[in-house]
Protein backbone atom coordinates (compact mmCIF):
# COMPACT_ATOMS: atom_id res chain seq x y z
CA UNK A 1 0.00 0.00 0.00
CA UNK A 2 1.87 3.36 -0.87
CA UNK A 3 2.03 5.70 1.84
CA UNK A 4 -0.22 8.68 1.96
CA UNK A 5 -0.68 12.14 3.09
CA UNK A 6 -3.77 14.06 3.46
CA UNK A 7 -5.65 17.45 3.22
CA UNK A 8 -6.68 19.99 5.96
CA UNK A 9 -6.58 20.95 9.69
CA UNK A 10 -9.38 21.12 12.03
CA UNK A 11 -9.13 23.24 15.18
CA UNK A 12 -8.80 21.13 18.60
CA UNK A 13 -11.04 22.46 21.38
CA UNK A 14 -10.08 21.67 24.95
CA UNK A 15 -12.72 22.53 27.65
CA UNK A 16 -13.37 21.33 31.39
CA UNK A 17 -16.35 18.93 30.20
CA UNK A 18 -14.98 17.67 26.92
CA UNK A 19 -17.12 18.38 24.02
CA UNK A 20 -16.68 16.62 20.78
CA UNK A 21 -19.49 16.60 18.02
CA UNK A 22 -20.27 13.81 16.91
CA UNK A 23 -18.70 11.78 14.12
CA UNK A 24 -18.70 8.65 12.47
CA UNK A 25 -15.59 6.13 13.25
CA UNK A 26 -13.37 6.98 10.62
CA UNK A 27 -13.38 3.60 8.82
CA UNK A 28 -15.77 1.09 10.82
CA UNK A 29 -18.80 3.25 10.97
CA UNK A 30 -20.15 2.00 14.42
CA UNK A 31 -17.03 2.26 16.39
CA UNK A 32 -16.44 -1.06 16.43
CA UNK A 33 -17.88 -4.10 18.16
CA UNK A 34 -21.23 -6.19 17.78
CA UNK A 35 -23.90 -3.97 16.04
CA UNK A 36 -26.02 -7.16 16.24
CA UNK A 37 -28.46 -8.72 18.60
CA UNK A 38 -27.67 -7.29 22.51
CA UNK A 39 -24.49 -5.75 21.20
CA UNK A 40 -21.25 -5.78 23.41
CA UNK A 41 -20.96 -5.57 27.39
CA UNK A 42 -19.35 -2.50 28.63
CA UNK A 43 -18.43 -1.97 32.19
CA UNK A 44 -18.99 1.38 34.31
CA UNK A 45 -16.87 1.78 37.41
CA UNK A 46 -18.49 4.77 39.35
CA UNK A 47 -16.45 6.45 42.10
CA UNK A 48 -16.94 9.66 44.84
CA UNK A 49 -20.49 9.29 44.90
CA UNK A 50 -22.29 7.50 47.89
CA UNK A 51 -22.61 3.32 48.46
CA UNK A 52 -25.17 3.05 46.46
CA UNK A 53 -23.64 4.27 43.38
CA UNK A 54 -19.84 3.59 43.70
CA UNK A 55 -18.70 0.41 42.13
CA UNK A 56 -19.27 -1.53 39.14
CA UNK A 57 -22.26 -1.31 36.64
CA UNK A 58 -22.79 -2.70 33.28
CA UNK A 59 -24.39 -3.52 30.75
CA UNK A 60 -24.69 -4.69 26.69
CA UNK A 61 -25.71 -2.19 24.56
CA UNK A 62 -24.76 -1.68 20.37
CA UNK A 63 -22.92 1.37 21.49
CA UNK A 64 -21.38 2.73 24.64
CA UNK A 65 -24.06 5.57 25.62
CA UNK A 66 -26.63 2.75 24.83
CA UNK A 67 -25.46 0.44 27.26
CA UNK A 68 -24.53 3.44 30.24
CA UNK A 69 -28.13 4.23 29.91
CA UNK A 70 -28.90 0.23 30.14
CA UNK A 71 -26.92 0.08 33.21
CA UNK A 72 -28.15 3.54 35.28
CA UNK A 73 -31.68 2.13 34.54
CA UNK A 74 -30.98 -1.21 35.40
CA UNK A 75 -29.59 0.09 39.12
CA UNK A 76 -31.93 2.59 39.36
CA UNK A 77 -29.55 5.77 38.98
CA UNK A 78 -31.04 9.18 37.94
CA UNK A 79 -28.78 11.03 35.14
CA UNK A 80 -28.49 13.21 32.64
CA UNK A 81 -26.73 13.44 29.63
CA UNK A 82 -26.16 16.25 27.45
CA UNK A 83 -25.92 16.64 23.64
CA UNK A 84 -22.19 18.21 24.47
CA UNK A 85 -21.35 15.43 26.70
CA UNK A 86 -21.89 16.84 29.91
CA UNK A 87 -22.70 14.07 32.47
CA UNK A 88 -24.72 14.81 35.85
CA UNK A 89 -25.57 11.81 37.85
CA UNK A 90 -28.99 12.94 40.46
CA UNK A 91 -27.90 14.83 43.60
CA UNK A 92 -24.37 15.36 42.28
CA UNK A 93 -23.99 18.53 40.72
CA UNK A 94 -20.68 19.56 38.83
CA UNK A 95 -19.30 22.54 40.23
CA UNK A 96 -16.03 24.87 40.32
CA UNK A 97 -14.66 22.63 42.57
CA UNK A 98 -15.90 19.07 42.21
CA UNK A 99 -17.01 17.66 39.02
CA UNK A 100 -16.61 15.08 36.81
CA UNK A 101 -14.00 13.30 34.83
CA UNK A 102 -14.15 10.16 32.36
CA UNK A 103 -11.08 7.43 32.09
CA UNK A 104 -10.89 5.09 29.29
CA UNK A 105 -9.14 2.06 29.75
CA UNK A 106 -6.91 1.79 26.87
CA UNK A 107 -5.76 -2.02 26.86
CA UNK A 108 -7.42 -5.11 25.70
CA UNK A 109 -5.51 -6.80 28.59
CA UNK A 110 -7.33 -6.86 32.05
CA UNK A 111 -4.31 -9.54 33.18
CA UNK A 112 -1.35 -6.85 33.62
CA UNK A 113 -2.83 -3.85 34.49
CA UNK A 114 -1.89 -0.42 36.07
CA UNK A 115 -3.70 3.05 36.66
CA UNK A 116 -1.58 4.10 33.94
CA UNK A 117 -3.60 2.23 31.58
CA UNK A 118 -6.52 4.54 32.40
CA UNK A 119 -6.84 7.16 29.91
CA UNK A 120 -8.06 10.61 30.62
CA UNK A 121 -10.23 12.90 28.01
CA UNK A 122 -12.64 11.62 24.97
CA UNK A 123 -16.13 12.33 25.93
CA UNK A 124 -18.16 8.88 27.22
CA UNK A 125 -19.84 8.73 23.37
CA UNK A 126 -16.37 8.69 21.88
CA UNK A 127 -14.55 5.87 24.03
CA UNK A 128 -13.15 3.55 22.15
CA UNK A 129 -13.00 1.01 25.02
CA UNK A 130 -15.56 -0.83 26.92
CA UNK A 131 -14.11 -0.39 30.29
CA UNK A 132 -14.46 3.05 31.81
CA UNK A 133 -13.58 4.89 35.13
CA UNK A 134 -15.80 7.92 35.57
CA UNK A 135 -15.14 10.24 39.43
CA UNK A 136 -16.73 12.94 41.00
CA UNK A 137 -14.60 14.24 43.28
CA UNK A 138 -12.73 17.94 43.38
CA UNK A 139 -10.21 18.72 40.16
CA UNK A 140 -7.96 21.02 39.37
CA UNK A 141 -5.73 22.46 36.01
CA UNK A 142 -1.84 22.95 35.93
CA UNK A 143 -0.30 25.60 33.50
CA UNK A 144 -0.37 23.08 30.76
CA UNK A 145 -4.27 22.70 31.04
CA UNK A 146 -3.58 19.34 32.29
CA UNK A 147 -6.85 18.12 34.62
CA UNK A 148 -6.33 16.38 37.92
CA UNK A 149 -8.89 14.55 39.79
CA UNK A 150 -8.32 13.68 43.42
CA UNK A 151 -10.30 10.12 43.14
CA UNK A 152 -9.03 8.77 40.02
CA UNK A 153 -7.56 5.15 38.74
CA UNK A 154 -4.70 5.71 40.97
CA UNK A 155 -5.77 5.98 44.36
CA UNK A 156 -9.29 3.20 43.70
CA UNK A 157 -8.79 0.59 46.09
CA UNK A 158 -10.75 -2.71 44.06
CA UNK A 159 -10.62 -1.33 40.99
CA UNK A 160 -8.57 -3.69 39.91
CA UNK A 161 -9.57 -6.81 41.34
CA UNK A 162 -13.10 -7.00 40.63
CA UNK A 163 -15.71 -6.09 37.52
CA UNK A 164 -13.94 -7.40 34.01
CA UNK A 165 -10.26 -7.50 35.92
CA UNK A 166 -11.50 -10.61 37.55
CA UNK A 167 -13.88 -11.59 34.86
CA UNK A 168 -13.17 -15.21 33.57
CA UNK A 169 -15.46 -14.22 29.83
CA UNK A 170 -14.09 -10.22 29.30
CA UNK A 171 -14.28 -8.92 25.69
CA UNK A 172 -13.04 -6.19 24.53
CA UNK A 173 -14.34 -4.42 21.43
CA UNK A 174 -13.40 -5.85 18.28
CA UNK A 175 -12.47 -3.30 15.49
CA UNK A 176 -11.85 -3.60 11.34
CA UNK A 177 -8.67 -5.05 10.42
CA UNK A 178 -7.25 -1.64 9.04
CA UNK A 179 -4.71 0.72 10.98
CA UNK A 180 -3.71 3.83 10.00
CA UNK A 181 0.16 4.07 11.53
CA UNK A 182 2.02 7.38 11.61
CA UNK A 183 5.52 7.16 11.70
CA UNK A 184 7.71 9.77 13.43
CA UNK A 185 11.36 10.76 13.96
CA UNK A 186 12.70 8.22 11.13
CA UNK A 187 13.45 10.89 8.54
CA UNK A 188 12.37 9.41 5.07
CA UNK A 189 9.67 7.40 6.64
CA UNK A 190 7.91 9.62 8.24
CA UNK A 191 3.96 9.92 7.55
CA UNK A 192 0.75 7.95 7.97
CA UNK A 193 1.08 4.38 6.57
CA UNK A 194 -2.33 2.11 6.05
CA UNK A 195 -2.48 -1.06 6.47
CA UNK A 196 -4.44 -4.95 7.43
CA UNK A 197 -3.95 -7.48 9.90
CA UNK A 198 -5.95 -10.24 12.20
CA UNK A 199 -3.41 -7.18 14.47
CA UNK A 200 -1.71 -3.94 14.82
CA UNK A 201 2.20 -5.85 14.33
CA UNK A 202 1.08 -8.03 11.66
CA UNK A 203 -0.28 -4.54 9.68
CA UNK A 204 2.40 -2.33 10.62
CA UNK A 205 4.97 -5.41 9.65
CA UNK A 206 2.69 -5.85 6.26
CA UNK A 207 2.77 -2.40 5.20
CA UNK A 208 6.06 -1.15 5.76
CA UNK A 209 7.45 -4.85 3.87
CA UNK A 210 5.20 -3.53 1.06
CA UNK A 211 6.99 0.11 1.04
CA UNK A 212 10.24 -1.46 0.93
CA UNK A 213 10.66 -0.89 4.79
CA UNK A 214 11.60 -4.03 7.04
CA UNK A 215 9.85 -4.08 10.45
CA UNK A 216 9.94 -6.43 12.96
CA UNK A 217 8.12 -7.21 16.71
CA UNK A 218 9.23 -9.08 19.23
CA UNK A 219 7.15 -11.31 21.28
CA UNK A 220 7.16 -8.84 23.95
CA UNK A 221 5.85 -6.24 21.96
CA UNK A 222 9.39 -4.87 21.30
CA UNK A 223 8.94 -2.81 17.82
CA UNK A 224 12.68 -3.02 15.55
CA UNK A 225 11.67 -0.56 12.11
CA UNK A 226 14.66 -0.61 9.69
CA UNK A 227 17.84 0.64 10.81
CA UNK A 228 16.51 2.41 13.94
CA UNK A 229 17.65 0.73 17.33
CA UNK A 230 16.51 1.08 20.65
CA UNK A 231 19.44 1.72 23.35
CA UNK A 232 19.08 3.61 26.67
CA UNK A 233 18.89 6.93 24.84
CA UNK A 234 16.52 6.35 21.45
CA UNK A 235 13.58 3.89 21.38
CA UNK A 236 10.21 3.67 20.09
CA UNK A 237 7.20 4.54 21.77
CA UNK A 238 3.42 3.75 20.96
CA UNK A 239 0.43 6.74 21.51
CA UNK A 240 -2.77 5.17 20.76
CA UNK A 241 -5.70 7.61 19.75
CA UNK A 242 -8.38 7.09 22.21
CA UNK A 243 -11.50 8.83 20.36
CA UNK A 244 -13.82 7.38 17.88
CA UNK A 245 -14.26 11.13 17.14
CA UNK A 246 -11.45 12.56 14.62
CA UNK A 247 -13.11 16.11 14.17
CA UNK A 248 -11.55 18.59 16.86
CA UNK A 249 -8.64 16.46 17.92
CA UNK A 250 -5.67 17.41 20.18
CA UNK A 251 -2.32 15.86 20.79
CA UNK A 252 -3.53 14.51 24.54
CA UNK A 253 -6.18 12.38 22.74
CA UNK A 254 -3.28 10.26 21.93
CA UNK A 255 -2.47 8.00 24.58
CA UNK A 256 1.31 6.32 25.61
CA UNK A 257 1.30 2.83 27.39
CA UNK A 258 -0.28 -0.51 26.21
CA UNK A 259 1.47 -2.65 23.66
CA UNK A 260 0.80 -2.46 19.98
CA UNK A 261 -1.36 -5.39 20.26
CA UNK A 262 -3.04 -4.36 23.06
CA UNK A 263 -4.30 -1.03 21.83
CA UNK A 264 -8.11 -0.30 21.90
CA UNK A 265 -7.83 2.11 18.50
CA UNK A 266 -6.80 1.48 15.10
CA UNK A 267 -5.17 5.08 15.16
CA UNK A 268 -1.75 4.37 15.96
CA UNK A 269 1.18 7.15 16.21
CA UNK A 270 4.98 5.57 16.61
CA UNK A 271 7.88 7.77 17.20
CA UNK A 272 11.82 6.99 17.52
CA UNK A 273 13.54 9.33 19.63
CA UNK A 274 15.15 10.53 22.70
CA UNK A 275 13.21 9.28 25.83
CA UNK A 276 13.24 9.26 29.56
CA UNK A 277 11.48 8.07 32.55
CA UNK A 278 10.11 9.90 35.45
CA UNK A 279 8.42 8.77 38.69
CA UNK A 280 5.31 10.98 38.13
CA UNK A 281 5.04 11.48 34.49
CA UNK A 282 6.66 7.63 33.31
CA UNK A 283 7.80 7.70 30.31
CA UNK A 284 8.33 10.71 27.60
CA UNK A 285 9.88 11.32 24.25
CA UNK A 286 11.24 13.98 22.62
CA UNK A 287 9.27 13.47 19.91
CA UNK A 288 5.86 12.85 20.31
CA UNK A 289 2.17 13.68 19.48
CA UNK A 290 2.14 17.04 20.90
CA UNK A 291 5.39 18.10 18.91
CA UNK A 292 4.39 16.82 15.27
CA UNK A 293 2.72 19.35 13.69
CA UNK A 294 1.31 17.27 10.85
CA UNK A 295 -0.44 14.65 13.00
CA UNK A 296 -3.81 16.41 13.15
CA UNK A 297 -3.75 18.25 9.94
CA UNK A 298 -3.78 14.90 7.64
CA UNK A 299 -4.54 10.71 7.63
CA UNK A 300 -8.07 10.15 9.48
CA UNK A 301 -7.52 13.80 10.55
CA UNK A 302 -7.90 15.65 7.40
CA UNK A 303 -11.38 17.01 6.06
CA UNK A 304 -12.17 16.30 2.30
């Protein structure tokens, strides 16, 4: 498949209460998963609320706001949901100082998990994951615009241990068998690369053969592309993008952690470059999402 590069930008929006419009998935058309019969399960961890309505809900639903409003009317929970996205759960108003905030799990593995596989930001329509952490609790925003909760993945004592973590039948969503890779900080090969697999390695390893471009991934998920190698200064790292919803996009959309198979989006960004680790912010490159000013402006991105 030849490598391609495409049109215009779109302006990202970033707001307290994200609000996307909506959008179809840019190639499956339903976001992926069962359109047929109950649909697919998705699972609802509630937290800062009261006993009643902390913990676990789910339910199956063709999409994801189909099956939240399954599960609040299954246990009896009051809410509201706005066409922007806003969500207000009965008796707990959003406020200056406590409000809420919406973590997508962004792994099909519920075996080796972390709160770093949470990811913060898409609005609950746009998840591209059926597992999702939402908290009500107080927030606040750094210089960056970064948004903090104080009950989050983190600090949620069970969260890992029961609901689909300890679920013997989990399924995550299954998507179409095309990826759309972009390829950053390897010079020449640099741009958005598309491409089909039963998985993420065996299209990125199919494509890049077809452009001339060897590629290889270890069983551990360790990527090798051409003559790029990873040492304790350069490697490659894997940003995921999280949305179903490609119209307004930003850079923090685009989430760093799970292996390339174990990605919950067939939006995949890859960079080679200079990274390092810190306690509090893990892992960072040089080169990333935020810094590549092409990213958003072209591939799935672009407008016609």
């Amino acid at each position: 498949m030849e490598k391609k590069q495409m049109y215009t930008a779109v302006t990202a929006v970033v707001v307290v209460v994200i609000v996307i419009a909506a959008v179809a998935w840019y190639m499956t058309g339903d976001k992926g998963g069962d359109d047929t019969g109950e649909g697919d399960t998705y699972y609802f961890y509630l937290d800062g609320f009261n006993d009643e309505i902390n913990g676990w809900h789910s339910a199956n639903g063709k999409t994801i706001t189909e099956a939240f409003d399954a599960a609040m009317v299954a246990d009896e929970i009051e809410y509201d949901l706005s066409t922007s996205g806003a969500l207000t759960i009965a008796d707990f108003p959003g406020t200056n100082e406590i409000s809420y905030g919406i973590y997508a799990y962004g792994s099909t593995d519920v075996v080796n998990t972390w709160p770093g596989l949470f990811c913060y930001g898409p609005a609950l329509g746009d998840i591209t994951s059926n597992i999702v952490y939402i908290t009500y609790s107080e927030w606040s925003m750094d210089a960056a615009g970064n948004i903090t909760y104080t009950k989050n993945p983190a600090n949620c004592e069970g969260l890992f241990t029961t609901g689909p973590f300890a679920a013997d039948d989990y399924k995550p969503l299954v998507y179409d068998d095309t990826y759309q890779f972009y390829l950053d900080g390897m010079g020449d090969l640099n741009g958005w690369y598309t491409g089909t697999g039963n998985t993420a390695s065996e299209a990125l390893i199919s494509v890049l053969q077809e452009n001339g471009v060897e590629c290889s991934i270890s069983s551990t998920g360790a990527i090798q592309i051409a003559d790029f190698v990873s040492d304790n200064t350069h490697g490659f790292g894997i940003f995921e993008f999280m949305s179903s919803n490609t119209v307004g996009a930003w850079s923090s959309l685009f989430f760093y952690g799970p292996a390339i198979d174990d990605v919950v989006s067939n939006i995949i960004y890859i960079t080679y470059s200079e990274w390092s680790y810190d306690e509090v912010l893990g892992m960072t490159y040089s080169v990333d999402p935020s810094t590549c000013e092409d990213l958003l402006k072209t591939g799935p991105f672009a407008t016609a």
